[in-house]
Structure formats: structure tokens, C-alpha cells
Protein backbone atom coordinates (compact mmCIF):
# COMPACT_ATOMS: atom_id res chain seq x y z
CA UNK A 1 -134.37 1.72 25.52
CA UNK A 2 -133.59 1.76 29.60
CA UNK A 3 -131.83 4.72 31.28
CA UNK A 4 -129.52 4.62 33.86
CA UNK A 5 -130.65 6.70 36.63
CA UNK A 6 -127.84 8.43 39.15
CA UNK A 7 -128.29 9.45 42.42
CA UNK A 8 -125.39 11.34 43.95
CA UNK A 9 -124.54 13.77 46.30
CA UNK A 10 -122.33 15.11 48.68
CA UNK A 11 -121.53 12.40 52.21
CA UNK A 12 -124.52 12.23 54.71
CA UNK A 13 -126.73 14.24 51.96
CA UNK A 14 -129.05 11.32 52.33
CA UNK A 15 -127.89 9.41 48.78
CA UNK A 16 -128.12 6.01 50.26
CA UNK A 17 -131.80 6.41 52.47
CA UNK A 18 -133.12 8.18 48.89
CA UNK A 19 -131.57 5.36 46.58
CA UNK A 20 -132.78 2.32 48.95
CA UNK A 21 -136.57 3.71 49.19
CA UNK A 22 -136.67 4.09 45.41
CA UNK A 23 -135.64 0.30 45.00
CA UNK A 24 -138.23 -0.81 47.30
CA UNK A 25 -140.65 1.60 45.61
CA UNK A 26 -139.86 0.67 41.86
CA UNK A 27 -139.11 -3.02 41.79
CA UNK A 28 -138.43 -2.35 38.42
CA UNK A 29 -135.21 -0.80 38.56
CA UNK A 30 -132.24 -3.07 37.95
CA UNK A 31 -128.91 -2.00 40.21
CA UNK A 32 -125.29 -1.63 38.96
CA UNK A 33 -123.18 -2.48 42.08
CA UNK A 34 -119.88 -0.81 41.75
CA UNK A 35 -116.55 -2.43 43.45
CA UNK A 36 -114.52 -1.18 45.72
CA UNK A 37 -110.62 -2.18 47.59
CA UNK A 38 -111.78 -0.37 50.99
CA UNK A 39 -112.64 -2.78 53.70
CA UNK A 40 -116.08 -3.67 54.39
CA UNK A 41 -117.74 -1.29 56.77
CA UNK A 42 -120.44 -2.74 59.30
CA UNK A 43 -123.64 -3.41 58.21
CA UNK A 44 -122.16 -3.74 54.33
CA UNK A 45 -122.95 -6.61 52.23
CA UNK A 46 -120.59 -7.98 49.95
CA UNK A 47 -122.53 -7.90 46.83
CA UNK A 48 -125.46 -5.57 48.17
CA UNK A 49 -123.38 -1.76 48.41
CA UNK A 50 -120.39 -3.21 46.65
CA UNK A 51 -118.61 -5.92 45.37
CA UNK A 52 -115.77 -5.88 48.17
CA UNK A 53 -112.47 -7.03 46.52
CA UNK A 54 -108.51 -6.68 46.60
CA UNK A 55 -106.03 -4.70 44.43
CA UNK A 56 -104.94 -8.46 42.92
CA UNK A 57 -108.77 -8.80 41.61
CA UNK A 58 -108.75 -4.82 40.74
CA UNK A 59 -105.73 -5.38 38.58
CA UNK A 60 -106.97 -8.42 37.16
CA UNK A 61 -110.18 -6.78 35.60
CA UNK A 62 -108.52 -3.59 34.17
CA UNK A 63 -106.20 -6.41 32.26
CA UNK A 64 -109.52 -7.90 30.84
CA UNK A 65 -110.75 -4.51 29.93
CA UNK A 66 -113.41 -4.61 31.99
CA UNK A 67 -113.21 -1.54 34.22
CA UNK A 68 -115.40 0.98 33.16
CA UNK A 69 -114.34 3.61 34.82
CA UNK A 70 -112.11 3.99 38.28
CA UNK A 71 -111.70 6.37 41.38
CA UNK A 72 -108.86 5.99 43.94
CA UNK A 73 -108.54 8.28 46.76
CA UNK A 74 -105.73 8.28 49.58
CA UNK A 75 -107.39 8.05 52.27
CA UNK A 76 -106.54 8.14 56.12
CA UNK A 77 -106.78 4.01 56.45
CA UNK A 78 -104.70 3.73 53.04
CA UNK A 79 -105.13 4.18 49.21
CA UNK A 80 -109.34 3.13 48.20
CA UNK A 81 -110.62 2.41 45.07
CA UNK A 82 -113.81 2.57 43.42
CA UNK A 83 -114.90 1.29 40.50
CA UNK A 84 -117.32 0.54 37.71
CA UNK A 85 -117.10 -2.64 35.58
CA UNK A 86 -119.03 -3.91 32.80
CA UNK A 87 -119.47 -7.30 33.88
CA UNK A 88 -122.74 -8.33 32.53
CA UNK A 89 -124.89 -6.10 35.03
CA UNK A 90 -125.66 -4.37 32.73
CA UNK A 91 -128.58 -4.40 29.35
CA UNK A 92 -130.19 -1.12 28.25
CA UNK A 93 -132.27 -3.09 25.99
CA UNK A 94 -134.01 -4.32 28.26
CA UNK A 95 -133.97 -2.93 31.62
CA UNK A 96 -133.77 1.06 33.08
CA UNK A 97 -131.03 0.93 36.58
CA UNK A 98 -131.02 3.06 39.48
CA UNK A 99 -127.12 3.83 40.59
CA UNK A 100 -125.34 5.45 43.22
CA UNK A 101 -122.41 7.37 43.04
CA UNK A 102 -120.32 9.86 42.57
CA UNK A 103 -119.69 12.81 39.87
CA UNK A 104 -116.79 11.51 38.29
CA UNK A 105 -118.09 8.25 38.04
CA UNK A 106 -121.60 9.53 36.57
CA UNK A 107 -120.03 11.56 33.98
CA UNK A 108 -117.32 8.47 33.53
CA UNK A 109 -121.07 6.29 32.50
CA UNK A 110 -122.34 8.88 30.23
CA UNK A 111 -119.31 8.89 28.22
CA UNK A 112 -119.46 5.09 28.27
CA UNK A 113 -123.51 4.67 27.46
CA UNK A 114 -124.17 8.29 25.96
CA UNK A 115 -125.50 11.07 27.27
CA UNK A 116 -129.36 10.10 26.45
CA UNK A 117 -128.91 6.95 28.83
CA UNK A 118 -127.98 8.76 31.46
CA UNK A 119 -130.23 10.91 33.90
CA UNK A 120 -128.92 12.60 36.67
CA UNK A 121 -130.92 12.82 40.45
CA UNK A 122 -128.06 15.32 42.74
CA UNK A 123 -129.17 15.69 46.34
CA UNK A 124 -128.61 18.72 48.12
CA UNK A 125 -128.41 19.20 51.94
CA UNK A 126 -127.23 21.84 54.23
CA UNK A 127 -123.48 21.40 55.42
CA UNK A 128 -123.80 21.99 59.04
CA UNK A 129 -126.94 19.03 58.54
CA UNK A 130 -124.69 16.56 56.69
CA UNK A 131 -121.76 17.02 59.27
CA UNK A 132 -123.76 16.02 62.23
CA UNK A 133 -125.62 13.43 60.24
CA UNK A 134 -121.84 12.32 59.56
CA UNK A 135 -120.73 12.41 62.86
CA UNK A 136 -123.78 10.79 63.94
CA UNK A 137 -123.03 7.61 61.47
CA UNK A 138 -119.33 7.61 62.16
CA UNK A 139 -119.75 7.27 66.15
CA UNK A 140 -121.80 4.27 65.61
CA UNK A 141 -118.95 2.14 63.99
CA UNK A 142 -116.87 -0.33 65.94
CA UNK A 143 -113.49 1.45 65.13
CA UNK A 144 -114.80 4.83 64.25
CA UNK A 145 -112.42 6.84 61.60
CA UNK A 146 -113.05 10.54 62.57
CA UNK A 147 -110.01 11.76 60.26
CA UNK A 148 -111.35 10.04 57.06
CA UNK A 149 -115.07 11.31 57.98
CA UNK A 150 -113.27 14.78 57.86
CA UNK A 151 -111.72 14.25 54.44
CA UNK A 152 -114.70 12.57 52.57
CA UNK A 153 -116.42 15.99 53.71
CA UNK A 154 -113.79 18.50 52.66
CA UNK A 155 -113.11 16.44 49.84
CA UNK A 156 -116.79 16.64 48.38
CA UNK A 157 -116.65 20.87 48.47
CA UNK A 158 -113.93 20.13 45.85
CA UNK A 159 -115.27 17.26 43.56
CA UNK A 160 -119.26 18.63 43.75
CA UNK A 161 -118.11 22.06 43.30
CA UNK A 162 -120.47 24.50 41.68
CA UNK A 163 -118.35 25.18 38.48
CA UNK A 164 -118.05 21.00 38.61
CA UNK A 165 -121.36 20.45 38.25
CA UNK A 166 -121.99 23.20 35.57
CA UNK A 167 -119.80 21.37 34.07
CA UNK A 168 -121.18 17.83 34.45
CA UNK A 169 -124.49 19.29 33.33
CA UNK A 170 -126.09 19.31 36.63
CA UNK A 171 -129.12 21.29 36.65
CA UNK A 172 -132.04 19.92 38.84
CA UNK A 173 -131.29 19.57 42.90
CA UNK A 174 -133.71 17.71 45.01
CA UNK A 175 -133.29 19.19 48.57
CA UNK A 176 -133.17 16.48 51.10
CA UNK A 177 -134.44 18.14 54.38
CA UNK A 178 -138.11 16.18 54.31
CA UNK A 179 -137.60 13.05 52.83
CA UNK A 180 -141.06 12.35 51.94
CA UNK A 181 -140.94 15.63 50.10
CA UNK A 182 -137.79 15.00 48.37
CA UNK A 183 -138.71 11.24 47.11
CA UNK A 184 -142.04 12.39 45.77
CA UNK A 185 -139.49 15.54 43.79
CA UNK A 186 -137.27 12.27 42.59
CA UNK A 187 -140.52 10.40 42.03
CA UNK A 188 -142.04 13.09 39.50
CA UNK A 189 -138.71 14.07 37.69
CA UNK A 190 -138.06 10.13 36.70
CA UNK A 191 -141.69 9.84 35.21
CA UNK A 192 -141.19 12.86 33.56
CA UNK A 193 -137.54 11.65 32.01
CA UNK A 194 -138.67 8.23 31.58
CA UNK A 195 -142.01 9.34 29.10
């Protein structure tokens, strides 16, 4: 039977480097790409990070019962959302997935799949470290959104809060301040969870 393994974290903890070098790594893994209403940033692939799509085609698949489970923050630029559908991505018969996301949404899955498909993979980094690495990303935009960079990052002290991942069952951290280090860590827990 596959697993579903999630990679989250805090912004600019590293999430998206770890989760890309484990899909070149493990060809094996199957992804589960999420959807989203927030424009498409640069460098973004419709179909590759997310499925890029308007509140029309959001509304249409929660009407077909096909949302799995759903996120919508008010941002600076306007009201995102995020979501999760079950759209045929998925088979745990057959296949074990590597995701990327957030708390909510991982605990949202393991409701949906059951706790025993789901395996959790949080990555820690120092704040001061993930500000400048967010400042660093944010300057290299076209239309940079300073104010939005500044709530995703105040925003994540609430939603990854200690007690909130107690509560999510979050007990193994993988420190991202080598990442050699830290994918071997990853690397060695999955073998572990998948035997």
C-alpha cells in the first residue's frame, strides 16, 4: 500500500529545494499537485507547482465534490486559495507520492487517506535565515510584493506553532542549514517509514 509523503515547513525553510531533489532522486515518487486562485509567480509552471485556476473553476469543483480539502488566506494582492482535489492523481494501491504543503492541508489528507498513509517530513530553519532567504527570493521578482512576503512570515509563527504541531503529531524535524545533511536525514527516515 503507497504512502503519501509531506514535506512542509515554514516560507524560505527550504521546502521546495528539499522536495525537488527528492523527485529527481526517487523517480519513484508520484506528485499530487495542489491548485491554487493566486496568480502565477515567475518561473511557475502551470501544472508543475500548481494547477493555476480561477474562483469560477474553484467553485465548480467543490460543486462536484471534488475538493479535498481548501485554504484561503487574505492576502495583500487579494483573497488566495489553495487547494487539494481528488481528481484522479491520486492511487495508493499502487504508487507512494511525495507532497508539499502546508499543516492544515497535511492533517486535512490524513483525515481523508488515514493516518497510516500519511508520513510527515517538517523542515526547520532559523528565522533570521528564512527572512533573508525570503527577502532574497522576493527582490528577484518582476513586481516584488514586500507586504505579502511579511505576512506569509508572520503568518507561519501562527499556523506552525509549537502547540500546532503537537497537535498535528509532528515529532521528527529535519534542520535545513546543510542541505546535503538534511536530504540524507529525509533520505534515512523515508526508508525507515517505508519498510
Amino acid at each position: 500500500m503507497g504512502k503519501i509523503y509531506y514535506v512542509m515547513g515554514k516560507s524560505s525553510s527550504g521546502k521546495d529545494t528539499i522536495y525537488k531533489h527528492l523527485m529527481k532522486r526517487h523517480p519513484r515518487f508520484r506528485t499530487i499537485v495542489p491548485y491554487t486562485t493566486r496568480p502565477i509567480r515567475e518561473g511557475e509552471r502551470d501544472g508543475v507547482e500548481y494547477f493555476f485556476v480561477d474562483k469560477e473553476r474553484f467553485r465548480e469543483m467543490r460543486e462536484e465534490e471534488k475538493v479535498i480539502e481548501t485554504r484561503s488566506y487574505n492576502t495583500k494582492c487579494g483573497i488566495w486559495t489553495y487547494f487539494t482535489a481528488d481528481d484522479g492523481q491520486i492511487d495508493l494501491g499502487k504508487y507512494d507520492y511525495l507532497v508539499i504543503g502546508t499543516l492544515v492541508s497535511y492533517q486535512a489528507l490524513k483525515e481523508y487517506f488515514g493516518t497510516e498513509r500519511l508520513v510527515p517530513v517538517y523542515i526547520e530553519v532559523e528565522d533570521g535565515i528564512r527572512l533573508t532567504r525570503a527577502l532574497d527570493r522576493e527582490k528577484c521578482q518582476e513586481k516584488p510584493l514586500y507586504a505579502e512576503m511579511c505576512r506569509r512570515f508572520l503568518a507561519d509563527e501562527e499556523d506552525f506553532s509549537e502547540e500546532n504541531l503537537k497537535k498535528a503529531g509532528i515529532k521528527k524535524r529535519f534542520e535545513n542549514i546543510q542541505l546535503e545533511d538534511c536530504l540524507n536525514e529525509i533520505e534515512q527516515y523515508i526508508r525507515q517509514e517505508t519498510f
